[in-house]
N, C-alpha and C. Protein backbone atom coordinates (compact mmCIF):
# COMPACT_ATOMS: atom_id res chain seq x y z
N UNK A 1 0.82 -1.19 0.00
CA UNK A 1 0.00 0.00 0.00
C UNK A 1 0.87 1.26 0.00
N UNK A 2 1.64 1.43 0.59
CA UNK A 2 2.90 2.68 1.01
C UNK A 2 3.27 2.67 -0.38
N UNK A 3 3.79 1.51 -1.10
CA UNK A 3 5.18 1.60 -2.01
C UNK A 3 4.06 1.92 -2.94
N UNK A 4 2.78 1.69 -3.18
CA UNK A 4 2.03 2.00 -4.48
C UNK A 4 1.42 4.15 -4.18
N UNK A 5 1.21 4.24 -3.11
CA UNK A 5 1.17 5.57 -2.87
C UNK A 5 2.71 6.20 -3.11
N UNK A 6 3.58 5.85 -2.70
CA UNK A 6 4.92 6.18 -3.07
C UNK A 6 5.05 6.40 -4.57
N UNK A 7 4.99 5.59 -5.15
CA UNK A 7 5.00 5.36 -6.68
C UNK A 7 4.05 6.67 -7.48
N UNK A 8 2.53 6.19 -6.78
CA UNK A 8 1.33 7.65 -7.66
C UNK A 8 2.48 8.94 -6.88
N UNK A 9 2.33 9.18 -5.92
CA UNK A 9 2.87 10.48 -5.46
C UNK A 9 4.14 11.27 -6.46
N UNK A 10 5.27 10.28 -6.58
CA UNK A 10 6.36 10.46 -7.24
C UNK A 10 6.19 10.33 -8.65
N UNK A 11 4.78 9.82 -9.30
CA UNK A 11 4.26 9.91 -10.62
C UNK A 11 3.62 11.35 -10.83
N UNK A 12 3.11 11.96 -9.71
CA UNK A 12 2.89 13.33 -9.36
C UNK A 12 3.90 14.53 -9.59
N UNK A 13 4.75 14.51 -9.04
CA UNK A 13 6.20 15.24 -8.70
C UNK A 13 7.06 15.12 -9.87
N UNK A 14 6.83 13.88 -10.52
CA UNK A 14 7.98 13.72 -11.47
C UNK A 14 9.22 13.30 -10.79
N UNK A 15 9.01 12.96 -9.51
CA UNK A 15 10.02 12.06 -8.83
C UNK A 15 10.25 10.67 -9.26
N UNK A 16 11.31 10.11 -9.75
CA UNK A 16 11.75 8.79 -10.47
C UNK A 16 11.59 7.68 -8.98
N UNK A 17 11.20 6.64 -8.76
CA UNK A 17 11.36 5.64 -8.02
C UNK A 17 12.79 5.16 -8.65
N UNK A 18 13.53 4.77 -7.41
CA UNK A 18 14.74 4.26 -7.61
C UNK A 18 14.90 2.46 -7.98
N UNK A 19 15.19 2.44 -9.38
CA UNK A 19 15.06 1.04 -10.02
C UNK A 19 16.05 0.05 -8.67
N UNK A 20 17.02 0.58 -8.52
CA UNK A 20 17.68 -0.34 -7.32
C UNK A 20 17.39 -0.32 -5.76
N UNK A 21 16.58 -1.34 -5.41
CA UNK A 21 16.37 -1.61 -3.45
C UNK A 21 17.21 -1.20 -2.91
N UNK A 22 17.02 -0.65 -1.73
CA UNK A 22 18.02 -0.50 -0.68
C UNK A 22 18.61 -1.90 -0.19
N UNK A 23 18.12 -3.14 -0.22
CA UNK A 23 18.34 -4.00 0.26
C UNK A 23 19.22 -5.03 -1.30
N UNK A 24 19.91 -4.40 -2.57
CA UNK A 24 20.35 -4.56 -3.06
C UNK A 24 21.85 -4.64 -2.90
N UNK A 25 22.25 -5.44 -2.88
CA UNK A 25 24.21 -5.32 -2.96
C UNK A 25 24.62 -4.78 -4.05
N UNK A 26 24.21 -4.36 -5.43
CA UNK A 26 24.76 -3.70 -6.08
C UNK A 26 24.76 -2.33 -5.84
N UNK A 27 23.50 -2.10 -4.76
CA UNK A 27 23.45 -0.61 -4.94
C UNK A 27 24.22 -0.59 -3.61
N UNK A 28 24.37 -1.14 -2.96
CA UNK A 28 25.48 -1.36 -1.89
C UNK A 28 26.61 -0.84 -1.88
N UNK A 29 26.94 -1.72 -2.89
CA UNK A 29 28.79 -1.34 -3.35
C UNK A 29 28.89 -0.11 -3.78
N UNK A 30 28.09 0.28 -4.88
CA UNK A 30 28.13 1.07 -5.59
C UNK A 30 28.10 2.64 -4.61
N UNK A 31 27.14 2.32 -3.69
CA UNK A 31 26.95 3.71 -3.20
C UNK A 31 28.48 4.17 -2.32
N UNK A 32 29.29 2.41 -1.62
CA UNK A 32 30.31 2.96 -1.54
C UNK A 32 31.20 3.03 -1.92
N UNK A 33 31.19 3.15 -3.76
CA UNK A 33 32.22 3.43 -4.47
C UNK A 33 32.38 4.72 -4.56
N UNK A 34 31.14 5.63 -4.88
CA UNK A 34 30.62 6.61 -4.99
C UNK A 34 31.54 7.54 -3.64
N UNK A 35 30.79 6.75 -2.79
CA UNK A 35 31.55 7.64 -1.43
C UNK A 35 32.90 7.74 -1.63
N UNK A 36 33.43 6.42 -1.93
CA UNK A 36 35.13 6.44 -1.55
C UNK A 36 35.76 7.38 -2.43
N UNK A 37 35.25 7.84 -4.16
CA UNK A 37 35.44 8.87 -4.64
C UNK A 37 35.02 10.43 -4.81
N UNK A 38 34.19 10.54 -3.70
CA UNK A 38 34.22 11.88 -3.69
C UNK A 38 34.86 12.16 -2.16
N UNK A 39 34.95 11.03 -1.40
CA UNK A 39 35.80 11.74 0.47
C UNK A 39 36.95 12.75 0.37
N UNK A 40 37.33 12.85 -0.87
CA UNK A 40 38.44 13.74 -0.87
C UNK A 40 38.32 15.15 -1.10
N UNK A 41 36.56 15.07 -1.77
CA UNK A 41 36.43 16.66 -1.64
C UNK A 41 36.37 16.74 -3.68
N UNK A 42 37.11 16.06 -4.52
CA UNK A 42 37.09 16.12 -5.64
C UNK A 42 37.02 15.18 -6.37
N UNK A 43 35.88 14.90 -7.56
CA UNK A 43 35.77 13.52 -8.16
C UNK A 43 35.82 14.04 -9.44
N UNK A 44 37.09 13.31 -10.15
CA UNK A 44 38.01 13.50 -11.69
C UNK A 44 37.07 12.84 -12.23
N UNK A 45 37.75 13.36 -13.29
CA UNK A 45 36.64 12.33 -15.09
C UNK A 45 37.52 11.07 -14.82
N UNK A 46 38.55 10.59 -14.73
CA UNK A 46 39.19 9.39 -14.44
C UNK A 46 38.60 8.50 -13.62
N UNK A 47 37.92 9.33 -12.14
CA UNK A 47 37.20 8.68 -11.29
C UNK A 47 36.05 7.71 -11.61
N UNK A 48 35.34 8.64 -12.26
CA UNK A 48 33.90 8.91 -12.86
C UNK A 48 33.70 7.97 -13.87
N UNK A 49 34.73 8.22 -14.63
CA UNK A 49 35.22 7.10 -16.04
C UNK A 49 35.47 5.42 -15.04
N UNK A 50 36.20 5.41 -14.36
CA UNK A 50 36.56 3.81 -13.53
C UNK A 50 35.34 3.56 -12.76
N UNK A 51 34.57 4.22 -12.69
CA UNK A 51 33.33 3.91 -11.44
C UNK A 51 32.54 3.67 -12.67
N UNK A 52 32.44 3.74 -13.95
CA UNK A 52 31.23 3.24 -14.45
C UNK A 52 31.36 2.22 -15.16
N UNK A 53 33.30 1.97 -15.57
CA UNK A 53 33.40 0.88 -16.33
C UNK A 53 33.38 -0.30 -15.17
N UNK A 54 33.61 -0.03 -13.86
CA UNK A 54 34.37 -1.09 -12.88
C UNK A 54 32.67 -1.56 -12.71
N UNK A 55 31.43 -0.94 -12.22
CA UNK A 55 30.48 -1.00 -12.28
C UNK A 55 29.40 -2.27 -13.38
N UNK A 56 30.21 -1.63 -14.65
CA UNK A 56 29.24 -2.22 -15.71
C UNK A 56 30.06 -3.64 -15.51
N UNK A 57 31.22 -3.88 -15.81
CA UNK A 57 31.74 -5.15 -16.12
C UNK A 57 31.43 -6.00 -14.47
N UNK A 58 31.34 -5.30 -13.53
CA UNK A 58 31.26 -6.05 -12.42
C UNK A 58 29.91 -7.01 -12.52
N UNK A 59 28.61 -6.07 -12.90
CA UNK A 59 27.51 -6.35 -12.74
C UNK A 59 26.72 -6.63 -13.94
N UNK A 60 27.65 -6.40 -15.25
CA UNK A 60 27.00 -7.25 -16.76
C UNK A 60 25.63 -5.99 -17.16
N UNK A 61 26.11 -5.22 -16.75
CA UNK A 61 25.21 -3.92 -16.78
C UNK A 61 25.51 -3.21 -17.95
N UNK A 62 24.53 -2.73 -18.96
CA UNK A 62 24.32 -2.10 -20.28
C UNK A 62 24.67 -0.44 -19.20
N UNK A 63 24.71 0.40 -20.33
CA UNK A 63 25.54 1.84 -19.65
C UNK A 63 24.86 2.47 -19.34
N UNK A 64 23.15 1.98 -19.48
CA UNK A 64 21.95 3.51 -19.12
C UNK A 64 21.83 2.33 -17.50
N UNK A 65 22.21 1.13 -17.24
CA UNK A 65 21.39 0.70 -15.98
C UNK A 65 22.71 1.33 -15.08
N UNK A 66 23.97 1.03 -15.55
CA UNK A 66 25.20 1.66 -14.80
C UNK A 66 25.09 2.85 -14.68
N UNK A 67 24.51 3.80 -14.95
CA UNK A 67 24.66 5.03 -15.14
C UNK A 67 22.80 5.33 -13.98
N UNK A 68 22.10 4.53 -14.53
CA UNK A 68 20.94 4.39 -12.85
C UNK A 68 21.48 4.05 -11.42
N UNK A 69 22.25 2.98 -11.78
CA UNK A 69 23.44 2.41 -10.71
C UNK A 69 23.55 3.26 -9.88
N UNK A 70 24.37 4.16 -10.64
CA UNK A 70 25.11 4.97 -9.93
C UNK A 70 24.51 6.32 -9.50
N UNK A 71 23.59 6.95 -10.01
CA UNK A 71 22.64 7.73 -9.68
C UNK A 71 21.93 7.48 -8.44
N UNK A 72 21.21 6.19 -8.37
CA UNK A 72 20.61 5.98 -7.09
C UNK A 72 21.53 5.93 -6.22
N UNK A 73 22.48 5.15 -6.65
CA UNK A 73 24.02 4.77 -5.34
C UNK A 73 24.03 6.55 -4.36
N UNK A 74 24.50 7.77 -5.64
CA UNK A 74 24.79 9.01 -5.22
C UNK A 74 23.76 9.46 -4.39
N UNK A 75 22.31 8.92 -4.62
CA UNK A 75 21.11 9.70 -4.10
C UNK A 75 21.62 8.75 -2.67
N UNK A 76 21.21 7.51 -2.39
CA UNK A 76 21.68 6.85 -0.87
C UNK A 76 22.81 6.91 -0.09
N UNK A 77 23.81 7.78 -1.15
CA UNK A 77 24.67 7.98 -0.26
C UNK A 77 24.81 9.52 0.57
N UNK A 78 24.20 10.54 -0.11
CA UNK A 78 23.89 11.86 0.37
C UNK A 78 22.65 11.51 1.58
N UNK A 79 22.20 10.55 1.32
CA UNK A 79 21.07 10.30 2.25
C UNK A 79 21.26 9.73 3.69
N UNK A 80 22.67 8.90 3.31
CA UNK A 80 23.52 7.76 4.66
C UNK A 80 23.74 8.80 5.95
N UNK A 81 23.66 8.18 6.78
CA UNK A 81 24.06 8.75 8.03
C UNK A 81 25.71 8.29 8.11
N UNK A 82 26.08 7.11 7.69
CA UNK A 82 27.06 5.91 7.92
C UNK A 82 26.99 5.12 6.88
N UNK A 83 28.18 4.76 7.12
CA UNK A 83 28.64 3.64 6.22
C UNK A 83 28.22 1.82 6.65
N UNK A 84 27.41 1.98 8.02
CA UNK A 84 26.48 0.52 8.25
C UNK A 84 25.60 0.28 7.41
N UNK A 85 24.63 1.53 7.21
CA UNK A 85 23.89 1.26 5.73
C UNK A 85 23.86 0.09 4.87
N UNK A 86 25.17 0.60 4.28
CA UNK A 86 25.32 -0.16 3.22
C UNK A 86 26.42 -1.77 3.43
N UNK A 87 27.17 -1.23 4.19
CA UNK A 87 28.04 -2.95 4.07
C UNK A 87 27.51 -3.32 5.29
N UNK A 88 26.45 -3.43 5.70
CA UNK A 88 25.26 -4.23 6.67
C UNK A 88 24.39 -5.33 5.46
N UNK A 89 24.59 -4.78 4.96
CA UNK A 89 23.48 -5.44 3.44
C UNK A 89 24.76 -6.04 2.71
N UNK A 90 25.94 -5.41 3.05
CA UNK A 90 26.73 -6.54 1.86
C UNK A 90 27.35 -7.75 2.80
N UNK A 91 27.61 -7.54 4.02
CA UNK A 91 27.79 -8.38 5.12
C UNK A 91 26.80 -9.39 4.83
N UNK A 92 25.46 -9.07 5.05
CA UNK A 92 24.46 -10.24 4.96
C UNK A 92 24.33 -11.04 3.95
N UNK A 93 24.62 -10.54 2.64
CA UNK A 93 24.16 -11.33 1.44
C UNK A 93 25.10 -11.86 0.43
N UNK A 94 26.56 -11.60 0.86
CA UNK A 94 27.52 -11.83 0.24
C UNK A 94 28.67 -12.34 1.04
N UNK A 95 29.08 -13.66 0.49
CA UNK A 95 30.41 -14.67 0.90
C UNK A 95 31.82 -13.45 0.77
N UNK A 96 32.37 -13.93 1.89
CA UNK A 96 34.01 -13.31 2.22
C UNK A 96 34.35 -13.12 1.00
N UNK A 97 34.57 -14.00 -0.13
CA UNK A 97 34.83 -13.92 -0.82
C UNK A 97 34.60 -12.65 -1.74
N UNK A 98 33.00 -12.66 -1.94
CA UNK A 98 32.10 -11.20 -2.74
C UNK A 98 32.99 -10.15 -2.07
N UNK A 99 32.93 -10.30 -0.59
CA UNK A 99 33.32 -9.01 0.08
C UNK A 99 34.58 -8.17 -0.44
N UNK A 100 35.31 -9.42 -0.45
CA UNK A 100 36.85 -9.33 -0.81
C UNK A 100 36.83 -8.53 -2.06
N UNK A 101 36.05 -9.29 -3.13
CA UNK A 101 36.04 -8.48 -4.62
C UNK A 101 35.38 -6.84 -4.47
N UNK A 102 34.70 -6.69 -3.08
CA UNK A 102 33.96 -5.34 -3.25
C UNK A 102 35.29 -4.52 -3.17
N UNK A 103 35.77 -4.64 -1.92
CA UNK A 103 37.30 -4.05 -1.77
C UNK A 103 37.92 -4.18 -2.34
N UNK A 104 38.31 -4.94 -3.37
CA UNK A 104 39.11 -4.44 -4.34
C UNK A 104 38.76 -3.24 -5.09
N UNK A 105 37.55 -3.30 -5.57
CA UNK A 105 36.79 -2.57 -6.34
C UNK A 105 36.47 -1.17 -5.60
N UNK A 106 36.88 -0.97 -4.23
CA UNK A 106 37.08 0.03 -3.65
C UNK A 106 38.29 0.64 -4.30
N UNK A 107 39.79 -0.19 -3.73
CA UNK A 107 41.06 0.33 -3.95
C UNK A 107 41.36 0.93 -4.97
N UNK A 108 40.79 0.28 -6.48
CA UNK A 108 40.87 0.29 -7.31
C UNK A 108 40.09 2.00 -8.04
N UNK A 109 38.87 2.20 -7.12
CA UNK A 109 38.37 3.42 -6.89
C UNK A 109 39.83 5.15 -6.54
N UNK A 110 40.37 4.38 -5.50
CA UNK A 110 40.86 4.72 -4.71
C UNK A 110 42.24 5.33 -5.46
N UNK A 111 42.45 4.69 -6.31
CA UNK A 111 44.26 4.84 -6.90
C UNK A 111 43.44 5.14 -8.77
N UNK A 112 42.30 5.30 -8.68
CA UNK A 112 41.76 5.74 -10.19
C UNK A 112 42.43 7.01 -10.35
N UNK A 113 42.63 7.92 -9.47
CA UNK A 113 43.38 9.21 -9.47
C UNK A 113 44.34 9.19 -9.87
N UNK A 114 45.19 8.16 -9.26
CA UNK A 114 46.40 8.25 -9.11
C UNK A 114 47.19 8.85 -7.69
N UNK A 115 46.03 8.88 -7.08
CA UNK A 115 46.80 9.61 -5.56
C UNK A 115 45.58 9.44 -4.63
N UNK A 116 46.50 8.63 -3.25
CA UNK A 116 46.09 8.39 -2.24
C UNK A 116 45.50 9.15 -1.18
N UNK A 117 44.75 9.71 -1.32
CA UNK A 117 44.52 10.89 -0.06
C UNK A 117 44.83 10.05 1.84
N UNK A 118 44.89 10.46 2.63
CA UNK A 118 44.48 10.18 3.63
C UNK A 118 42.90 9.40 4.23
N UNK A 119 42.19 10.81 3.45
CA UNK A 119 40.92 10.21 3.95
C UNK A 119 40.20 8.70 3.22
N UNK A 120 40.80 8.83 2.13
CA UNK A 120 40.40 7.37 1.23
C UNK A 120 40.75 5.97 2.26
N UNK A 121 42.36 6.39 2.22
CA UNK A 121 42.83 4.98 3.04
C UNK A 121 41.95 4.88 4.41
N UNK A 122 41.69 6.01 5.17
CA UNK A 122 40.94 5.62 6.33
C UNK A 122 39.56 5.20 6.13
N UNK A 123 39.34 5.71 4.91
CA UNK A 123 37.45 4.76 4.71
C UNK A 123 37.71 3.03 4.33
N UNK A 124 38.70 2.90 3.39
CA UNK A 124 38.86 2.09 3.15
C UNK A 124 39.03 0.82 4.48
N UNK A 125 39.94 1.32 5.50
CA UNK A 125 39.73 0.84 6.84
C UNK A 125 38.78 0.55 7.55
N UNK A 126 37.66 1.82 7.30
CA UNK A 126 36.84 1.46 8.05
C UNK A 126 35.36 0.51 7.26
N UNK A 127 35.65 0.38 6.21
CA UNK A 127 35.05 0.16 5.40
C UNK A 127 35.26 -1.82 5.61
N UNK A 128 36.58 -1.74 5.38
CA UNK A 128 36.88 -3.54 5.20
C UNK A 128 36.52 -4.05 6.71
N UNK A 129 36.44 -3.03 8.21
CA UNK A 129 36.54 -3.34 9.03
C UNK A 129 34.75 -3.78 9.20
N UNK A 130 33.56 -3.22 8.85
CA UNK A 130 32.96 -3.47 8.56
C UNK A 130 32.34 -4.68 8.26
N UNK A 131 32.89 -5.07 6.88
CA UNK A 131 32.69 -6.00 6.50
C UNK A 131 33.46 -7.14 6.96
N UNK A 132 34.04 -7.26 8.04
CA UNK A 132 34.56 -8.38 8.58
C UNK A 132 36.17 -8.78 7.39
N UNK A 133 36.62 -7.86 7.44
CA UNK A 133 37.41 -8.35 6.18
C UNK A 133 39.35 -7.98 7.06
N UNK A 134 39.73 -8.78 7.16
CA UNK A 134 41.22 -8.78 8.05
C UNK A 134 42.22 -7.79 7.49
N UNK A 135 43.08 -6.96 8.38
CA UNK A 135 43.57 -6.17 8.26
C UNK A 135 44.48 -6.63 7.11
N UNK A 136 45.06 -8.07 7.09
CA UNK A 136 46.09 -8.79 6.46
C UNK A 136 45.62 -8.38 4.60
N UNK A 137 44.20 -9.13 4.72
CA UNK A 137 43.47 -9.27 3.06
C UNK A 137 43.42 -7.66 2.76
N UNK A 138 43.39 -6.50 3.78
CA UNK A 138 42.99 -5.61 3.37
C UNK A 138 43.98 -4.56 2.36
N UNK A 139 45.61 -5.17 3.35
CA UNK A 139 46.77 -4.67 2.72
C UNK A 139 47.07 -5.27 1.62
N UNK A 140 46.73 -6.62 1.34
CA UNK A 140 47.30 -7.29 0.42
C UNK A 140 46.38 -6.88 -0.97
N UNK A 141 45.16 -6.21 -0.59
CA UNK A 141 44.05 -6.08 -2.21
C UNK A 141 44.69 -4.20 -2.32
N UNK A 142 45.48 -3.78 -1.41
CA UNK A 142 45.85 -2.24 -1.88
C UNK A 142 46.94 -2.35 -2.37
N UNK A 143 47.79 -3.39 -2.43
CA UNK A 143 49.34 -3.39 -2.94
C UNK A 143 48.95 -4.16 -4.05
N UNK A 144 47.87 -5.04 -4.17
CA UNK A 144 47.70 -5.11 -5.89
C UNK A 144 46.96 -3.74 -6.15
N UNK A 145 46.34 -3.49 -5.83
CA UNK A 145 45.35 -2.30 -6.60
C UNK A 145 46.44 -0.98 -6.64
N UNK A 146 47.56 -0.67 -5.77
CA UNK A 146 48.84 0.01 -6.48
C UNK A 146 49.50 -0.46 -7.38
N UNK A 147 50.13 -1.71 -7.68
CA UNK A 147 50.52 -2.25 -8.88
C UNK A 147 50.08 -2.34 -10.22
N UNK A 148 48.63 -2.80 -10.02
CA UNK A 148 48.09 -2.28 -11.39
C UNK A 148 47.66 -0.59 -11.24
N UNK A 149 47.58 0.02 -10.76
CA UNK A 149 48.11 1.43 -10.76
C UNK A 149 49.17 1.89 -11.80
N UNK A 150 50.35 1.50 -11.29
CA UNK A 150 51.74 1.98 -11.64
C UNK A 150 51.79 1.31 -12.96
């Protein structure tokens, strides 16, 4: 009843319903890819450019759903209080393993610049810490994600 009043209302407004659930892991990741590239205060066309290809190939996504992806991701993440939000939902629905590939797909965010800020590496911390992911796996997916960097 809510989500169909939700729907007429925002058919009213010209407000778009967001094609991706909150309770989605793509929009999960995504929203904290989103985050991890703008914490620095500035998000490059390089950024922008790696967040939609890392996106599409991750998730087999045509470029108008990557490009929704990431739209809703930006809208839930201006919306987050925290970063439980979202890797609460990737905790639940995704093997160590998934997790592991999200963080990469962080780092990889992270060194799209070409430069490490401070505040990146500390999300990134708090981010893998989150997700239950060991300090050990966490260094070892940033020294590949610098290598293919360089």
């Amino acid at each position: 009843m809510f989500e169909t009043l939700k729907t007429f209302i925002g058919s009213i407004t010209g407000e778009q319903e967001p094609q991706f659930s909150e309770a989605d892991p793509r929009l999960a990741a995504a929203a904290l890819l989103v985050h991890t590239i703008s914490i620095d205060g500035v998000v490059t066309d390089a950024e922008k450019s790696q967040l939609q290809s890392v996106i599409q190939s991750k998730y087999g996504l045509t470029e108008d759903e990557a490009v929704e992806l990431i739209e809703d991701a930006s809208a839930a993440d201006k919306e987050a209080v925290d970063l439980y939000r979202f890797t609460s939902v990737l905790k639940r629905k995704l093997s160590e393993e998934e997790r592991l590939d999200i963080l990469a797909m962080i780092w990889d965010m992270v060194y799209a610049d070409g430069v490490v800020h401070e505040f990146e590496d500390n999300l990134v911390w708090r981010i893998a810490e989150l997700l239950g992911i060991s300090s050990r796996d966490r260094i070892i997916l940033k020294q590949r994600a610098r290598n293919i960097a360089e």
